[in-house]
N, C-alpha and C. Protein backbone atom coordinates (compact mmCIF):
# COMPACT_ATOMS: atom_id res chain seq x y z
N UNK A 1 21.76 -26.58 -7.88
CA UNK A 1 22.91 -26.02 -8.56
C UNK A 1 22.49 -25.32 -9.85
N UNK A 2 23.41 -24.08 -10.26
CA UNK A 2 22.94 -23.54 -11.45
C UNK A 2 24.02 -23.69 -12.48
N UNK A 3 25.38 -23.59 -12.19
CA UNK A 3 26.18 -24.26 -12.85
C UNK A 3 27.43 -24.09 -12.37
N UNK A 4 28.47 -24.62 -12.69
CA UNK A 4 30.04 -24.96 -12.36
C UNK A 4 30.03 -24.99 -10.62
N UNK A 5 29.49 -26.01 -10.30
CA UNK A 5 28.58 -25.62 -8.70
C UNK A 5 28.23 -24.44 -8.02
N UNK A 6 27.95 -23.70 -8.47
CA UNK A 6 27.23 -22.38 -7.80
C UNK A 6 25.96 -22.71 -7.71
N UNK A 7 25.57 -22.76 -6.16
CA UNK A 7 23.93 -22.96 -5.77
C UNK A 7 23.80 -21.37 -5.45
N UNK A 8 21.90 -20.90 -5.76
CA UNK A 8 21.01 -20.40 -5.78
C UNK A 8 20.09 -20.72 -4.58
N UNK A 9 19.72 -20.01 -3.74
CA UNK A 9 18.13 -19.88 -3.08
C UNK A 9 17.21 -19.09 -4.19
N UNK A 10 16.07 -19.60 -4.36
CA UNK A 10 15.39 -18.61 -5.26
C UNK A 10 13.81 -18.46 -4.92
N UNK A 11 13.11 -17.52 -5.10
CA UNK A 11 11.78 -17.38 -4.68
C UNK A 11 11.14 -17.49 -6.00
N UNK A 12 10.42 -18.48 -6.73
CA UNK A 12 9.46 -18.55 -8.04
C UNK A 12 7.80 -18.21 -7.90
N UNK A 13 7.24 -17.48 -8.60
CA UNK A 13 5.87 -17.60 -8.60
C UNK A 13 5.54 -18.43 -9.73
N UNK A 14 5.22 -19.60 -9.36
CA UNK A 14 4.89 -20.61 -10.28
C UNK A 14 3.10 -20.49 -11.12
N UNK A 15 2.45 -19.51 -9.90
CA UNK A 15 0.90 -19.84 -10.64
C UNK A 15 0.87 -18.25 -10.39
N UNK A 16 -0.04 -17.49 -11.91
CA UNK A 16 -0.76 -15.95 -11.58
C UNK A 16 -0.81 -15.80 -9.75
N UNK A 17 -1.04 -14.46 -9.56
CA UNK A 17 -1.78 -14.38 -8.58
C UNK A 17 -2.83 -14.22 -8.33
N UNK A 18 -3.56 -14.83 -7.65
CA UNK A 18 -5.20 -15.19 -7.38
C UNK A 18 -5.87 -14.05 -7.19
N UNK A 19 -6.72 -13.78 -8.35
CA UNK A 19 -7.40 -12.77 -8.32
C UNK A 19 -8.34 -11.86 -7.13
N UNK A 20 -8.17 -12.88 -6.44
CA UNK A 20 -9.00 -12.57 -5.04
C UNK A 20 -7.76 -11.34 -4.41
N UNK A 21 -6.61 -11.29 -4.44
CA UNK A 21 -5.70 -10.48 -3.83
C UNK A 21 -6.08 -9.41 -4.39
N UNK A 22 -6.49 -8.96 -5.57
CA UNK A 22 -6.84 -7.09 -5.81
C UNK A 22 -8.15 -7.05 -5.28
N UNK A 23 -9.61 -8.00 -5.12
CA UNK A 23 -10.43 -8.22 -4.90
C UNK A 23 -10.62 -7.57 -3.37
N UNK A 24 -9.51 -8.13 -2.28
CA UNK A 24 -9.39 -8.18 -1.02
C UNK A 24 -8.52 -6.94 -0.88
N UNK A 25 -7.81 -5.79 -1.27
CA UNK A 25 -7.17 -5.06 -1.66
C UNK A 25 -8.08 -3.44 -1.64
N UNK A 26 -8.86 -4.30 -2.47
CA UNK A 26 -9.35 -2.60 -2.81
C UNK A 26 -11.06 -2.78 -1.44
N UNK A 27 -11.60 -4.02 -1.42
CA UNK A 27 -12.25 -3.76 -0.17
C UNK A 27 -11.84 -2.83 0.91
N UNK A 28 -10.37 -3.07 1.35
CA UNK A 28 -9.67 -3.03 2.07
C UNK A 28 -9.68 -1.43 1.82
N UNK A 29 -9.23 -1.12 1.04
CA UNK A 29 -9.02 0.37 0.29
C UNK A 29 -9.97 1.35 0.79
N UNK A 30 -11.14 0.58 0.13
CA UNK A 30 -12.06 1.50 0.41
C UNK A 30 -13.17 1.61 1.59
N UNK A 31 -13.01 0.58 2.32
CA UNK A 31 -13.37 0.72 3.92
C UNK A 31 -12.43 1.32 4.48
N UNK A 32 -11.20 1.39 4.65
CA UNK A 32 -10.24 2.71 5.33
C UNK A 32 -10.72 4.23 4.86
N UNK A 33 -10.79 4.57 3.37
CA UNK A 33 -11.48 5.99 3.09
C UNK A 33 -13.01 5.93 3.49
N UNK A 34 -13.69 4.89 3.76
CA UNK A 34 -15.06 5.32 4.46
C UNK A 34 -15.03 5.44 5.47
N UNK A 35 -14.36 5.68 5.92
CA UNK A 35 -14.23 5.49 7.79
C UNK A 35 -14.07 7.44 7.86
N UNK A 36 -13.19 8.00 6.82
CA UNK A 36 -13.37 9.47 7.31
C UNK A 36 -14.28 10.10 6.21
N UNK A 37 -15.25 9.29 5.50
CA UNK A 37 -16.20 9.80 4.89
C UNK A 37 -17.13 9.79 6.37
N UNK A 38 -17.46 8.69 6.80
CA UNK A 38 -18.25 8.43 8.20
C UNK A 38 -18.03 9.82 9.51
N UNK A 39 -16.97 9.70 9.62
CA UNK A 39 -16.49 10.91 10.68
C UNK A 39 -16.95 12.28 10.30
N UNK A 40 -16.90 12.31 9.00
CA UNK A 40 -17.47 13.86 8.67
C UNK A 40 -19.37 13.72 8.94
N UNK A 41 -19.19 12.93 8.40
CA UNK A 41 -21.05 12.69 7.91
C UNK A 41 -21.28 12.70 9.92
N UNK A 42 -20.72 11.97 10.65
CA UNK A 42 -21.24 11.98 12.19
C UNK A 42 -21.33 13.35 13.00
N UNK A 43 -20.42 13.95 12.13
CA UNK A 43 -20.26 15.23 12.66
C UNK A 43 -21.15 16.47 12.85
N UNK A 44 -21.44 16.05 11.44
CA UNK A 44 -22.43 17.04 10.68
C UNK A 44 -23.84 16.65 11.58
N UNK A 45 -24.10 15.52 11.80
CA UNK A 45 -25.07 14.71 12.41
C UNK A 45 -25.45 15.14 13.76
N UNK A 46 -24.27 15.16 14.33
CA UNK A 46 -24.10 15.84 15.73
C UNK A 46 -24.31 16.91 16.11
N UNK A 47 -24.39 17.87 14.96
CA UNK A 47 -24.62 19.42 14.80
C UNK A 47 -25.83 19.50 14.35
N UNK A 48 -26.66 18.35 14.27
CA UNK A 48 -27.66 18.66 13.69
C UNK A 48 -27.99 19.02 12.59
N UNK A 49 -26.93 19.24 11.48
CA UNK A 49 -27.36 19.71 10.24
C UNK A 49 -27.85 18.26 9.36
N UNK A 50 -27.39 17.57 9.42
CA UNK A 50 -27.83 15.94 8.50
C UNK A 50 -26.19 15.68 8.03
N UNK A 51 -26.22 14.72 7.39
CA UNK A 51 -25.38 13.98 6.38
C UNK A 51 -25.29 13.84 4.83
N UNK A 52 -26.26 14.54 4.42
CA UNK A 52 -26.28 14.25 3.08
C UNK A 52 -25.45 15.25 1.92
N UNK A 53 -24.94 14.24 1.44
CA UNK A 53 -23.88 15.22 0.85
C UNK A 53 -22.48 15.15 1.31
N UNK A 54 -22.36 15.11 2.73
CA UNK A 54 -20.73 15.28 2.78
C UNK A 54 -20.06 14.44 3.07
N UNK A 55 -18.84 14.65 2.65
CA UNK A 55 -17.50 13.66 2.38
C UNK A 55 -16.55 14.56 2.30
N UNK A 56 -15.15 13.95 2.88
CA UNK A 56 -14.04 14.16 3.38
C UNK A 56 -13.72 14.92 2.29
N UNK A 57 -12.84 16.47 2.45
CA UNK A 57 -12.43 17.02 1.37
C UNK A 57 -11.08 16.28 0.74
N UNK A 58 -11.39 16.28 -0.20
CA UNK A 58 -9.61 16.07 -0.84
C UNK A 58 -9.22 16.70 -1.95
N UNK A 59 -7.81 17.45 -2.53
CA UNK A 59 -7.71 18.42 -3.57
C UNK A 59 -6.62 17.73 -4.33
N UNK A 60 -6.52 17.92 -5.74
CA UNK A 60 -5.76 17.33 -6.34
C UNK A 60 -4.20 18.66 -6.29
N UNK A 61 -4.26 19.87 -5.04
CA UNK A 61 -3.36 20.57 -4.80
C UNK A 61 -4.29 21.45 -3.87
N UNK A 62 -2.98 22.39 -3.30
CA UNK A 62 -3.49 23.35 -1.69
C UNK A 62 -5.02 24.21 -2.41
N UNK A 63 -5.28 24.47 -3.62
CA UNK A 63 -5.91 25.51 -3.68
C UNK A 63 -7.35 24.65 -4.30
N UNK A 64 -7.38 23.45 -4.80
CA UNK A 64 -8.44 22.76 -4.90
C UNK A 64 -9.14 22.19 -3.62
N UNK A 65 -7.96 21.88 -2.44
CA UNK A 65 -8.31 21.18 -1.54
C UNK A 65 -9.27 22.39 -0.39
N UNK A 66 -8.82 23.64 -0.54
CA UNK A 66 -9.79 24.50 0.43
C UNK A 66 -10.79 24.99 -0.48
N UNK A 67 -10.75 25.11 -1.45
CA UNK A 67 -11.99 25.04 -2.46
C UNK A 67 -13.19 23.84 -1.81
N UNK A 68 -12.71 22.92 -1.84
CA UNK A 68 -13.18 21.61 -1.58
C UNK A 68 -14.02 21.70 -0.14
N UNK A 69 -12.84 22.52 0.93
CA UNK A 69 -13.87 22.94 2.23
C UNK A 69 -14.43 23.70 2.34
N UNK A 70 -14.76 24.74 1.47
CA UNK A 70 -15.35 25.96 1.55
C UNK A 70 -16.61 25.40 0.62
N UNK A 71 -16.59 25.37 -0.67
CA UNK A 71 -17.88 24.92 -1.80
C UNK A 71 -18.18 23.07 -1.93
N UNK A 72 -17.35 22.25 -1.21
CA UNK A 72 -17.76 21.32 -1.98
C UNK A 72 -18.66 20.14 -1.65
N UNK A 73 -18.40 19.18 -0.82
CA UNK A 73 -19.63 18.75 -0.18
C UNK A 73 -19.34 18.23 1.37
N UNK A 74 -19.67 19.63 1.56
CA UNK A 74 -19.09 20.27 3.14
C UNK A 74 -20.12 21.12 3.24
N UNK A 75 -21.31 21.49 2.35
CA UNK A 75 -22.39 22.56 2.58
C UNK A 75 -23.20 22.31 4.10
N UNK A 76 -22.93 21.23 4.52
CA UNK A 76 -24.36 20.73 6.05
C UNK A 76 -23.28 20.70 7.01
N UNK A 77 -21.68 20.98 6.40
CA UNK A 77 -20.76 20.39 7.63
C UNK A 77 -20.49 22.10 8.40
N UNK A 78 -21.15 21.49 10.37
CA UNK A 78 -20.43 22.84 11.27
C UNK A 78 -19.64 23.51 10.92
N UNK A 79 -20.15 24.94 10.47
CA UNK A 79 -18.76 26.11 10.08
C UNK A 79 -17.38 26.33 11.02
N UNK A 80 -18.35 25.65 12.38
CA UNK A 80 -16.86 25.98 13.34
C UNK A 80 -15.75 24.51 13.12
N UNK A 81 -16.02 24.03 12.86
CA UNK A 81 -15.30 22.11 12.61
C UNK A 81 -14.75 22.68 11.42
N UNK A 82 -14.82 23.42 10.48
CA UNK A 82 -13.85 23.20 9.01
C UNK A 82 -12.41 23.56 9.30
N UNK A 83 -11.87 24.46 10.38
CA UNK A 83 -10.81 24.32 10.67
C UNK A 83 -10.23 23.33 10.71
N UNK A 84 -10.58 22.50 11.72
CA UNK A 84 -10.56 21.04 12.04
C UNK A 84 -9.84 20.30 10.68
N UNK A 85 -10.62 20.03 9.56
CA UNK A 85 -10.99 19.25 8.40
C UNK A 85 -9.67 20.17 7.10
N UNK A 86 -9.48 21.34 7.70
CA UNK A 86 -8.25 21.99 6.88
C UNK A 86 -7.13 21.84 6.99
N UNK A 87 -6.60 21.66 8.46
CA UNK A 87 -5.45 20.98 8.97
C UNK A 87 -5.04 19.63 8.56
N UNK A 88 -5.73 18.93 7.90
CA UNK A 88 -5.84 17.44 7.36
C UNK A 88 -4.92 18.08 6.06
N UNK A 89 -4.98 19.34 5.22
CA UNK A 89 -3.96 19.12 4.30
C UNK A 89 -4.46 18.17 3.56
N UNK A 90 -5.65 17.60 2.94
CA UNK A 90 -5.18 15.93 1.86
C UNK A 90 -5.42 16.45 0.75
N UNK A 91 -3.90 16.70 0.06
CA UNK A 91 -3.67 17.17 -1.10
C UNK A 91 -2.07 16.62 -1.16
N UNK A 92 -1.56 16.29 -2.58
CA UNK A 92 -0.47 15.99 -2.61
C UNK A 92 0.65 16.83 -1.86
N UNK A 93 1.80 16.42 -1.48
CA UNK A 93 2.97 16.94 -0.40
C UNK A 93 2.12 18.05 0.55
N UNK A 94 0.91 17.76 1.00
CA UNK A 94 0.62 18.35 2.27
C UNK A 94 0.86 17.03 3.01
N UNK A 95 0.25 17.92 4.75
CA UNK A 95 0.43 16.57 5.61
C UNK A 95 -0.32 15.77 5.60
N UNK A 96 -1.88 15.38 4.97
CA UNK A 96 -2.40 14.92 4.69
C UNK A 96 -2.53 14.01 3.35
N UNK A 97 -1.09 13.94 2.99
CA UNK A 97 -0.61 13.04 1.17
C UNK A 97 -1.14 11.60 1.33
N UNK A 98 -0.62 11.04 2.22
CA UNK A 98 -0.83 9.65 2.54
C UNK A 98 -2.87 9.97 2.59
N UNK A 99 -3.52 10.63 3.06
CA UNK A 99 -5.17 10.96 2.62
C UNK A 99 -5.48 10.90 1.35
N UNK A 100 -4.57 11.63 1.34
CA UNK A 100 -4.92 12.11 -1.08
C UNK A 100 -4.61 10.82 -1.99
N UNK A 101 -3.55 9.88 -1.33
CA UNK A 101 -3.26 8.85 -1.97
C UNK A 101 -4.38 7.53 -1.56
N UNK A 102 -4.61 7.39 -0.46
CA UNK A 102 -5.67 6.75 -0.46
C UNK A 102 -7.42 7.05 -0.66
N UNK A 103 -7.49 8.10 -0.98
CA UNK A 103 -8.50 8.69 -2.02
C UNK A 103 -7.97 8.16 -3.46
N UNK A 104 -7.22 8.33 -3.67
CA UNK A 104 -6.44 8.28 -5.32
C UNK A 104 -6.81 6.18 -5.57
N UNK A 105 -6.20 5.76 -4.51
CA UNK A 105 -6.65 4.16 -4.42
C UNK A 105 -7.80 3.71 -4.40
N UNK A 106 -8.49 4.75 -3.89
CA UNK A 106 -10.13 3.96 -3.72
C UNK A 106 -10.79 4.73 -5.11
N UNK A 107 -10.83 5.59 -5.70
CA UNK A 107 -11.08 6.31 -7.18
C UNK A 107 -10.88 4.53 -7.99
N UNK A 108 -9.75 4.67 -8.06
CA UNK A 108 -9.52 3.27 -8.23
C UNK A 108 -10.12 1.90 -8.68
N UNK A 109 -10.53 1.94 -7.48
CA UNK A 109 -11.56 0.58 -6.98
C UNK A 109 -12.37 0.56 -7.36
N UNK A 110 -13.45 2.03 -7.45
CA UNK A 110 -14.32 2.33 -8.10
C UNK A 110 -14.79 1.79 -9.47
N UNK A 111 -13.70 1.87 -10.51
CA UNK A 111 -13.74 2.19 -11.83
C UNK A 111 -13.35 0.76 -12.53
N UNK A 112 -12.24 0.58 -11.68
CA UNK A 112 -11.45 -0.88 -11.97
C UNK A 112 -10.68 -1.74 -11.28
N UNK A 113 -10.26 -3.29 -11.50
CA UNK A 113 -9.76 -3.83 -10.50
C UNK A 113 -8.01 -2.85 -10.56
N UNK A 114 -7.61 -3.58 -9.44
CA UNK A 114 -6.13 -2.91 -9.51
C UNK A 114 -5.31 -4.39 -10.41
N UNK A 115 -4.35 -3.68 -11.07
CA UNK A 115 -3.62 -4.58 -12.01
C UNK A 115 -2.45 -5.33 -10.89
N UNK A 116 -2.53 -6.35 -10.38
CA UNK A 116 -1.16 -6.77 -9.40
C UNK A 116 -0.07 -7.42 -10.73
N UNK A 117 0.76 -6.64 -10.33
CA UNK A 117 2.20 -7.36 -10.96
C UNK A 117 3.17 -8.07 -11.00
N UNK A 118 2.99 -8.25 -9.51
CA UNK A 118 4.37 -9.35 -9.48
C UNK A 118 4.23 -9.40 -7.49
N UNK A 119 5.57 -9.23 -7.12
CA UNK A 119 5.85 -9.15 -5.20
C UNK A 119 6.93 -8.18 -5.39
N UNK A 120 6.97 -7.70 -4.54
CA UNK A 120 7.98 -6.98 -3.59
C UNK A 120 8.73 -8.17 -2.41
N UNK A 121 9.71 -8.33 -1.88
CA UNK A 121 10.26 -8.93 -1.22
C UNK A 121 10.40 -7.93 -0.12
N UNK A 122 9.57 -8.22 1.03
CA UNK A 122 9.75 -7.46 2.20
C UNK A 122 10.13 -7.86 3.39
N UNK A 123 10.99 -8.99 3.44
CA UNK A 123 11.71 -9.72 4.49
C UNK A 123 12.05 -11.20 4.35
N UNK A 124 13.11 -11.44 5.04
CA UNK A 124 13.39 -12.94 5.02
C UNK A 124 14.47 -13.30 6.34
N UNK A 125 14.71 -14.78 6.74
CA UNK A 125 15.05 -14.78 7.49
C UNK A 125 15.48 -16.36 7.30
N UNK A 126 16.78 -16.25 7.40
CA UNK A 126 17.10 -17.70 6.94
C UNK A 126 18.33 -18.36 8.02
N UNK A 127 18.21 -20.08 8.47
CA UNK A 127 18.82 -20.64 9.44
C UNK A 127 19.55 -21.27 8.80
N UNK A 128 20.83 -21.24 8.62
CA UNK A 128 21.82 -22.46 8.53
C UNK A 128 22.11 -23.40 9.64
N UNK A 129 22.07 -24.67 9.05
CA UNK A 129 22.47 -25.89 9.87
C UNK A 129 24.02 -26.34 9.30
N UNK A 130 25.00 -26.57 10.19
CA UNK A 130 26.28 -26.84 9.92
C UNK A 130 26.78 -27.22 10.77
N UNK A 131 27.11 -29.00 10.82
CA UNK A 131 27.77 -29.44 12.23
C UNK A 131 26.68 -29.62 12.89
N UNK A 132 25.29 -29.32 12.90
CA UNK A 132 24.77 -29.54 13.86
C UNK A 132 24.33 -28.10 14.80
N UNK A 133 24.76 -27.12 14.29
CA UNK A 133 24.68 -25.83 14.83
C UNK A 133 23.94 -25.10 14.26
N UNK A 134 22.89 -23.98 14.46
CA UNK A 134 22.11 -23.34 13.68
C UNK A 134 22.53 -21.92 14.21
N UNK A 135 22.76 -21.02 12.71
CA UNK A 135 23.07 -19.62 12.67
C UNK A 135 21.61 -19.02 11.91
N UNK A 136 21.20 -18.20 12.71
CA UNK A 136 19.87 -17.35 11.93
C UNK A 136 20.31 -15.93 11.72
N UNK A 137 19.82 -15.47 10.40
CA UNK A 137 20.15 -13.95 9.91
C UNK A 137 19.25 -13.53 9.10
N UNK A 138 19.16 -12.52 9.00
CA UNK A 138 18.43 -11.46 8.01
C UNK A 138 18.55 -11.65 6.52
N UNK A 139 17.78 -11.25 5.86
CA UNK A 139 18.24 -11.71 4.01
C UNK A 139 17.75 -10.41 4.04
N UNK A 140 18.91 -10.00 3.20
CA UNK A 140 18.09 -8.57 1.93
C UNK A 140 17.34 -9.10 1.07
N UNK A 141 18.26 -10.19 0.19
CA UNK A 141 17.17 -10.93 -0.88
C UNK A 141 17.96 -9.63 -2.10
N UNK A 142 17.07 -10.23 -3.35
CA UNK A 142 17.42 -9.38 -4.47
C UNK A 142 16.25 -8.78 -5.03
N UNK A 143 15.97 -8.35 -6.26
CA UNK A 143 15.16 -7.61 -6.92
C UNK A 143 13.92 -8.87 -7.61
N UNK A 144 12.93 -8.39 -7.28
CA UNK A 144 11.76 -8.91 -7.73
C UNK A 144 12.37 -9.00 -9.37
N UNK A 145 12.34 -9.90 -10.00
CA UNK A 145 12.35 -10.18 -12.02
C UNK A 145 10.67 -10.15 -12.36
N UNK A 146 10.03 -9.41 -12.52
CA UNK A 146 8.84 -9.57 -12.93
C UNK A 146 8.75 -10.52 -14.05
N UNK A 147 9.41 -9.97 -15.20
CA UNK A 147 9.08 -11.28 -16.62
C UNK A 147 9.54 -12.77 -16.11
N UNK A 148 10.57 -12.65 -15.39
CA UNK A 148 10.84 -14.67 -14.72
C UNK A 148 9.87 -14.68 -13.88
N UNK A 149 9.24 -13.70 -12.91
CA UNK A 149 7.94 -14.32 -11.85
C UNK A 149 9.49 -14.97 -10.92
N UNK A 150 10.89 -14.39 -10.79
CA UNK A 150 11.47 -15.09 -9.70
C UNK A 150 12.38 -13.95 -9.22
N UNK A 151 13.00 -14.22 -7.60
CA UNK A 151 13.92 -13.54 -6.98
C UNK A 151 14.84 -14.03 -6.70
N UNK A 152 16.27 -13.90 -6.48
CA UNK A 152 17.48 -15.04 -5.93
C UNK A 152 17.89 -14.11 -4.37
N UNK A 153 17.56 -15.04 -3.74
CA UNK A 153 18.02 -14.34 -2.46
C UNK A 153 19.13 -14.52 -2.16
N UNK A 154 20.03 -15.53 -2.93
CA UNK A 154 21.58 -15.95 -2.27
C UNK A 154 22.01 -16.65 -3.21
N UNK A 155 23.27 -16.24 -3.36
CA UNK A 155 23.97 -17.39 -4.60
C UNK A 155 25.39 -17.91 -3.75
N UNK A 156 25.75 -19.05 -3.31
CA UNK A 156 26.79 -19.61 -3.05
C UNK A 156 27.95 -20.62 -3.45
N UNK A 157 28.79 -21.09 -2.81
CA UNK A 157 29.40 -22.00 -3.89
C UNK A 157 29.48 -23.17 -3.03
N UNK A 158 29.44 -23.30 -1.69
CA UNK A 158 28.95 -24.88 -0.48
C UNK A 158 27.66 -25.24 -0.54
N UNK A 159 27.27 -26.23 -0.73
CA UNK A 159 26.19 -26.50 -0.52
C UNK A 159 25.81 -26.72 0.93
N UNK A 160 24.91 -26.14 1.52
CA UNK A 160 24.40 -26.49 3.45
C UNK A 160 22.76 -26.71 3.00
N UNK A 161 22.83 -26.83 4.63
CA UNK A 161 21.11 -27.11 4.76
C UNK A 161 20.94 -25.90 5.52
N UNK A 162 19.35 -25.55 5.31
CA UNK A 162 19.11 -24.22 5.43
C UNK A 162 17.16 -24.62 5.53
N UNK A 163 17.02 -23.26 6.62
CA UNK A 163 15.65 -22.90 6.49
C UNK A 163 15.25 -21.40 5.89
N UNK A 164 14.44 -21.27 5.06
CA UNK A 164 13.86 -20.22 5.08
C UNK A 164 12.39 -19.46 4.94
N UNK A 165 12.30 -18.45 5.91
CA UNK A 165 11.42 -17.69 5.60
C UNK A 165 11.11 -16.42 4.73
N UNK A 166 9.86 -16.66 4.32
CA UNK A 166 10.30 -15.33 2.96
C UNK A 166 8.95 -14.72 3.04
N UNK A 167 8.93 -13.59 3.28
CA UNK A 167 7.14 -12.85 3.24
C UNK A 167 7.66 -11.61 2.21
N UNK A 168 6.47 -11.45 1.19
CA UNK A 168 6.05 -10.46 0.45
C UNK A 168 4.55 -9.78 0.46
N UNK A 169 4.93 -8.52 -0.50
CA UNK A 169 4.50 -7.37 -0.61
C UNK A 169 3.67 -7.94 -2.01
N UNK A 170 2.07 -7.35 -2.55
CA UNK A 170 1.77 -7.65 -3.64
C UNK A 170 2.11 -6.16 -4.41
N UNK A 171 2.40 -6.09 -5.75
CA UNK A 171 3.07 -4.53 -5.61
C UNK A 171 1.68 -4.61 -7.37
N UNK A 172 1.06 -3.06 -7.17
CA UNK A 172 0.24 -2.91 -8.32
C UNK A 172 0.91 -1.87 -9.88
N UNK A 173 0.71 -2.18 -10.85
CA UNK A 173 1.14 -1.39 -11.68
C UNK A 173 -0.28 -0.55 -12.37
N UNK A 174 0.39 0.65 -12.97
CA UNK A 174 -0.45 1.67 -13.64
C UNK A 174 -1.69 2.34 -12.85
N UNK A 175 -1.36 2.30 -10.90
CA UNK A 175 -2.30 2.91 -10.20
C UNK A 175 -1.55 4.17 -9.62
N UNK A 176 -1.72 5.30 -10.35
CA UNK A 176 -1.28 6.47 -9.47
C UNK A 176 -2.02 6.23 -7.81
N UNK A 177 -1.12 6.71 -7.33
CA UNK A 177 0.22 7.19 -6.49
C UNK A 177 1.08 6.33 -6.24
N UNK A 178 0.58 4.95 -7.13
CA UNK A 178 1.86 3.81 -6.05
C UNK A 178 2.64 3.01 -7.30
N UNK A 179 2.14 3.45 -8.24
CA UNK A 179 2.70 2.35 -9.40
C UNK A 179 3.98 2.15 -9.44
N UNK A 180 3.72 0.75 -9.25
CA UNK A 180 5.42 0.15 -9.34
C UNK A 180 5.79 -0.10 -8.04
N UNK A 181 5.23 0.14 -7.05
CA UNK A 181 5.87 0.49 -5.76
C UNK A 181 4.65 -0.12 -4.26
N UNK A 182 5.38 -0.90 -3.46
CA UNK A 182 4.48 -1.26 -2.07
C UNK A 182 3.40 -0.20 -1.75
N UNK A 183 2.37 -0.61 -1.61
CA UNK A 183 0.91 0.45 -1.34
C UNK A 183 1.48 0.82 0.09
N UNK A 184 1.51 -0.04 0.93
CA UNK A 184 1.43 0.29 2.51
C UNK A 184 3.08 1.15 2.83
N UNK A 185 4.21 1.17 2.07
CA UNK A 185 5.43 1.55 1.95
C UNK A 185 5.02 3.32 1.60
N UNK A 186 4.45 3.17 0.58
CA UNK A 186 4.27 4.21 -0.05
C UNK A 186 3.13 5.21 0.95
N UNK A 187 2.45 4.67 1.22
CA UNK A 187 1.32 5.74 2.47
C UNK A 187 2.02 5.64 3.51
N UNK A 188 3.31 5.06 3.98
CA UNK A 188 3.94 5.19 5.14
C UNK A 188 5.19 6.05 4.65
N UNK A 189 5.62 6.18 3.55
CA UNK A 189 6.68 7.02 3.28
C UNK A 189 5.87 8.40 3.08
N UNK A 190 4.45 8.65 2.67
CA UNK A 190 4.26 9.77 2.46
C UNK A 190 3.68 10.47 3.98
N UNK A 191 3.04 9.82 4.48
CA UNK A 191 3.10 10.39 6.28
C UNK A 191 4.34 10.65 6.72
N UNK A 192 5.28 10.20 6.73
CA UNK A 192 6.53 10.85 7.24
C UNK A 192 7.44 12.07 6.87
């Protein structure tokens, strides 16, 4: 109860979050952008020119990013494949954004850990028992409180018995392209 009987469900983060989560994060990060550093470098390989030197273009806009395939370290990569590697777009609001942003994440990783801030609440699913009967439904849930470290997913005025499930999002602050905001939300909103 919180007061004049009005009960609360609430989600608390009682301890930091374990540093191992930006740790496991940006691994993560940056083995996904080596995978099309790899694809270029195999390519080049395949053509016989070598590997050294190239990596996936990316432009911080359209006119840096073909800069990038024409001069940048694309010198050993097949002249006939750069088509290929231009259609990728990875430059901000090309089709390739969700590329530019996970370039932008692994820059990142590089330099420093990522700052985690709090959760995102990205689902829940809760059973009432009443009588003996169980009703299961969906939770929106409410807004992450960063300074409380808590969320209220439901405020009522009966008290029941209840199960719930609750899965979150770790959400990072002060990392361009995602600050403030779900990493995997955000590279899935920018592919679309």
């Amino acid at each position: 109860p919180i007061s004049n009987g009005t009960f609360e469900i609430a989600v608390e983060l009682t301890d930091p979050l374990p540093d191992k989560i930006t740790t496991l994060c940006g691994d993560a990060i940056s083995n996904l952008f080596a995978v099309l550093d790899h694809a270029v470098a195999a390519i080049s390989r395949l053509d016989g020119l070598g590997d050294a030197g190239c990596a996936f273009p990316i432009g911080n806009d359209a006119a840096e990013f073909f800069v990038a395939l024409q001069k940048g370290k694309l010198k050993k990569f097949p002249s006939n494949q750069i088509d290929i590697l231009a259609g990728f777009q990875a430059y901000p609001n090309g089709f390739g954004d969700p590329i530019w942003r996970l370039k932008k994440l692994e820059q990142v990783n590089k330099h420093r850990e990522y700052p985690a801030i709090g959760l995102v609440h990205a689902g829940s699913r809760m059973t009432t028992i009443t009588n003996g009967f169980r009703n299961s439904f969906g939770c929106v849930g409410g807004q992450w409180n960063n300074s409380e470290k808590r969320m209220v997913l439901m405020k009522f005025d009966t008290p029941f018995w209840y199960e719930v499930d609750v899965s979150f999002h770790v959400v990072f602050d002060k990392v361009e392209p995602v600050d403030r905001h779900m990493v995997i939300r955000c590279l899935n909103e920018a592919a679309t």
